[in-house]
Every structure is written in structure tokens, then in C-alpha cells.
C-alpha atoms as a PDB file:
ATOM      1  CA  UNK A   1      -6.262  -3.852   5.540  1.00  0.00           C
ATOM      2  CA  UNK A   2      -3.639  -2.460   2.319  1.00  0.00           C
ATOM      3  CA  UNK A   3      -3.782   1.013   1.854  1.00  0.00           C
ATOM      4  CA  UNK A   4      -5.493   0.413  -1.469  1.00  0.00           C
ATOM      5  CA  UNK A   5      -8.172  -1.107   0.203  1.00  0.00           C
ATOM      6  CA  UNK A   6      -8.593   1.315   2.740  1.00  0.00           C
ATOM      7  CA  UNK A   7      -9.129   4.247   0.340  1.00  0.00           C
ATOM      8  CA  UNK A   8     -11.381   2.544  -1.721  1.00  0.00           C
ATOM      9  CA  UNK A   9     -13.451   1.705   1.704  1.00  0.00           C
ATOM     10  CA  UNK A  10     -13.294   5.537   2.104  1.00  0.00           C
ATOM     11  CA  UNK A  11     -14.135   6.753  -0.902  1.00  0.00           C
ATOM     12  CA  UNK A  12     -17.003   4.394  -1.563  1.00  0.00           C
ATOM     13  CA  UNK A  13     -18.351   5.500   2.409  1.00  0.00           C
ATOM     14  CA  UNK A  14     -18.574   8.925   1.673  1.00  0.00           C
ATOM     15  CA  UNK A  15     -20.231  11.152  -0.646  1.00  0.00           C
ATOM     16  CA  UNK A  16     -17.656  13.730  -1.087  1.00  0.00           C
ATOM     17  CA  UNK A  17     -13.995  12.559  -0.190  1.00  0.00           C
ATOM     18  CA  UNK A  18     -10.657  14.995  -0.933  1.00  0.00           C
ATOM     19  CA  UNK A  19      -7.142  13.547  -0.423  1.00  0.00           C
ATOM     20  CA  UNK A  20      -5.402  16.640   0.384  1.00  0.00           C
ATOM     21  CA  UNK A  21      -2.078  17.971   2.645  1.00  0.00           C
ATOM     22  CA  UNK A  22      -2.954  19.270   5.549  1.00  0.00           C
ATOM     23  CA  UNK A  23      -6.670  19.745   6.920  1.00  0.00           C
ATOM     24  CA  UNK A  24      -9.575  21.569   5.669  1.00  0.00           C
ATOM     25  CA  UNK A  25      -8.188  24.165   8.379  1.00  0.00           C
ATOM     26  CA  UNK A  26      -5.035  24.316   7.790  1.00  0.00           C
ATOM     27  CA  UNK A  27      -4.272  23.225   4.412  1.00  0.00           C
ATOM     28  CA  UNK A  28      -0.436  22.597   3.953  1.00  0.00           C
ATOM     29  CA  UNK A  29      -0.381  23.514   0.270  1.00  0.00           C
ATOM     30  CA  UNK A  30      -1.636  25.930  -2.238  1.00  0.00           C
ATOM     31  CA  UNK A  31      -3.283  23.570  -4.248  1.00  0.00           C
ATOM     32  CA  UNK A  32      -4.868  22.266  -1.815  1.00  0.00           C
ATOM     33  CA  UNK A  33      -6.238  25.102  -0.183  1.00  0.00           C
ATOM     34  CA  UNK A  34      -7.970  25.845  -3.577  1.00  0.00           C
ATOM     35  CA  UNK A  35      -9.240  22.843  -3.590  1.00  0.00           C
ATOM     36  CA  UNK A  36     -10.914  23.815  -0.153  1.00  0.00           C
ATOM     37  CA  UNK A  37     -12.482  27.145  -1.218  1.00  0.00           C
ATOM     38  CA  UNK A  38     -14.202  25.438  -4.519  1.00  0.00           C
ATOM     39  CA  UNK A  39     -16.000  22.512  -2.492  1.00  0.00           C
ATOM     40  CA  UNK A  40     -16.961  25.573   0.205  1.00  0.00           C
ATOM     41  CA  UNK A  41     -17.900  27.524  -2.611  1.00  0.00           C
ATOM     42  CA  UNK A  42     -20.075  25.030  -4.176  1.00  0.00           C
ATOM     43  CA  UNK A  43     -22.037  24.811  -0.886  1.00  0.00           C
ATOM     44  CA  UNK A  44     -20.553  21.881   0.526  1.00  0.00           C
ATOM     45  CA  UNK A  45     -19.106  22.145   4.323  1.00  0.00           C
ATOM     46  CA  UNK A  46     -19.596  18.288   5.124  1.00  0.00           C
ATOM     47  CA  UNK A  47     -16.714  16.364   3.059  1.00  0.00           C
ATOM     48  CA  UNK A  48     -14.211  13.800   4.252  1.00  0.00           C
ATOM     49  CA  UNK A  49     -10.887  15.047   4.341  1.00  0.00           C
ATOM     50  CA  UNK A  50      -7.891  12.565   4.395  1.00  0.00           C
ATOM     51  CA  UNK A  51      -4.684  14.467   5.136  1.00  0.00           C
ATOM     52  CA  UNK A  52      -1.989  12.562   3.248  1.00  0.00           C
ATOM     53  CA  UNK A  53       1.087  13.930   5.363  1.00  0.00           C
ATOM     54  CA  UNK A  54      -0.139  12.153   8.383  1.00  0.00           C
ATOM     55  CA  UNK A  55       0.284   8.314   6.908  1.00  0.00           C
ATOM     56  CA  UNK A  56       3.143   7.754   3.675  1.00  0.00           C
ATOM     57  CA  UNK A  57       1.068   4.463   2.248  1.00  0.00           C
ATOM     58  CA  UNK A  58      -1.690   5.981   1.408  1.00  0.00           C
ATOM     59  CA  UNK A  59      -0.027   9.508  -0.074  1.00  0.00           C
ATOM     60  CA  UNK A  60       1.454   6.739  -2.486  1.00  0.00           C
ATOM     61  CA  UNK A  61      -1.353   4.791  -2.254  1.00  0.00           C
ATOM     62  CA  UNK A  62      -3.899   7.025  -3.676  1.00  0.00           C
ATOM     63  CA  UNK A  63      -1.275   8.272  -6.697  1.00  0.00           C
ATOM     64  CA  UNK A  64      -1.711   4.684  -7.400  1.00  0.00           C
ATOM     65  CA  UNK A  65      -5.752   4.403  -6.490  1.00  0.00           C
ATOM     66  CA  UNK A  66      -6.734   6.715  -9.249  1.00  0.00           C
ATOM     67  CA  UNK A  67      -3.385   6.558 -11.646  1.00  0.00           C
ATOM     68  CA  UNK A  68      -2.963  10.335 -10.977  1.00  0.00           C
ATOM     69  CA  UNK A  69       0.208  11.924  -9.964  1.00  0.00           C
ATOM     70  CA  UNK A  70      -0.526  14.589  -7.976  1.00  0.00           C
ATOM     71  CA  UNK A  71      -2.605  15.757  -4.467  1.00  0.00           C
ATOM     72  CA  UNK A  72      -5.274  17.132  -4.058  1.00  0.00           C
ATOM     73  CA  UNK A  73      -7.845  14.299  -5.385  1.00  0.00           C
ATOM     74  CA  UNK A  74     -11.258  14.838  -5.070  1.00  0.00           C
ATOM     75  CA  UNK A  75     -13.972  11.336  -4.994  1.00  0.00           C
ATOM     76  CA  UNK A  76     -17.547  12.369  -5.397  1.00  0.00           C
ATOM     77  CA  UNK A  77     -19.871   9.401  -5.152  1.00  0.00           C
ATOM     78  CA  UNK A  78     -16.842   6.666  -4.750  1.00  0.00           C
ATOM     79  CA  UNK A  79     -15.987   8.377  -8.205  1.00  0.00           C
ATOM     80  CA  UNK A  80     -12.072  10.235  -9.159  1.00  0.00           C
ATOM     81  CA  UNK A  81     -13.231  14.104 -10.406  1.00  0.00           C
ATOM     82  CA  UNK A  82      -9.723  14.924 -10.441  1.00  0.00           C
ATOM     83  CA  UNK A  83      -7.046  17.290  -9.026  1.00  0.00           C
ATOM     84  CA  UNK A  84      -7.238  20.909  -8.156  1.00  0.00           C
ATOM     85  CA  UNK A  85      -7.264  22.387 -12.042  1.00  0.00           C
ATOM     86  CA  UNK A  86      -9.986  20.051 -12.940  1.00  0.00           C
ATOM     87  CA  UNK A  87     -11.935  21.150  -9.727  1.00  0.00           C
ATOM     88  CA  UNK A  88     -11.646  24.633 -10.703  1.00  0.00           C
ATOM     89  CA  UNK A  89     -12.834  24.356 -14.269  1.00  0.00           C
ATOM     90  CA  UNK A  90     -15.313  22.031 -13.432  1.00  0.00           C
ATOM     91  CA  UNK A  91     -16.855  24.650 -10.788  1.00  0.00           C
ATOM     92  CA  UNK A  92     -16.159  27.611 -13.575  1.00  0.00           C
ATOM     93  CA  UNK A  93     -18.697  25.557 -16.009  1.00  0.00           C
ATOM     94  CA  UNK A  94     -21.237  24.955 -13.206  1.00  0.00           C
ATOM     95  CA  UNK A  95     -20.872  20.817 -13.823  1.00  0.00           C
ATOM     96  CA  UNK A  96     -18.860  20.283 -10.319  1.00  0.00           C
ATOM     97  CA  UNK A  97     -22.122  21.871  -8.555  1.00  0.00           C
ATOM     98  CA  UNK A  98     -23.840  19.635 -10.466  1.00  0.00           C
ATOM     99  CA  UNK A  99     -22.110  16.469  -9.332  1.00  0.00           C
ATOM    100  CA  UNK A 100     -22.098  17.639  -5.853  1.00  0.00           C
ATOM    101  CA  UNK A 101     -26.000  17.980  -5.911  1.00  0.00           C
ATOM    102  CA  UNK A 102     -26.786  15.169  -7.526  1.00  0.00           C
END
């Protein structure tokens, strides 16, 4: 299976799926870590983490997935949302909870 379509398998098996370095745990960047606290600030504990350190194809290979540049990348729904300034603006309007509940 390519890289490509392993992360669309992942993304389109889970509800909520962030591409980040590091673990939920132990997040390996700032960015990252923020994007962390907003998706346990909205409510949501159970989300697929992929930690993009641990494999090189698919930290390139979701850059390419989405056409986005930069890590963290959050999927809700098999959808792209974005990267951790769109996460927090989204969550500052209220319409990431939304997409989260829905």
C-alpha cells in the first residue's frame, strides 16, 4: 500500500484524524501541542493521532495528501480542516465544535 493510499484509508476510517509530531502525550512541537489542547478543549479525547516522525513517506506524504505545507493537519470526517492557525480560529468562532459534533 503507497503512503498516499494509506492516509487516505486513515483518514476516511476515522472520525477525527491529526497528523502531528510526536504523540498526543508528548507532542514534539509547539504547534502541535496546540493543536492538542483545541481538539481536548472542544471535548474530544478519542482522535487518531499519526505521529509523522516515526515513518518519512507519509510526513511527505500527507504535505502532498492535502497540498498543505506544514504539520499539524487535522481530517474531520475524511475531510482537511487545516493546520494549527486554522484550528484555533475555527475553535475561537465556535464552527470547529461544530464540525466535531456533527
Amino acid at each position: 500500500m503507497s503512503a498516499q493510499e494509506h492516509i487516505h484509508q486513515t483518514v476516511t476510517n476515522h472520525k477525527v484524524v491529526l497528523y502531528m509530531k510526536g504523540t498526543p502525550t508528548f507532542p514534539q512541537c509547539g504547534f502541535s501541542s496546540n493543536a492538542v489542547q483545541i481538539l481536548k478543549a472542544c471535548g474530544v479525547a478519542d482522535f487518531k493521532a499519526v505521529n509523522v516522525l516515526e515513518d518519512p513517506e507519509i510526513r511527505q506524504g500527507i504535505k502532498d495528501y492535502a497540498n498543505w505545507p506544514t504539520i499539524p493537519q487535522l481530517y474531520v470526517g475524511g475531510e482537511f480542516v487545516g493546520g494549527s492557525d486554522i484550528m484555533r480560529e475555527l475553535y475561537e468562532s465556535g464552527e470547529l465544535q461544530k464540525m466535531l459534533s456533527a
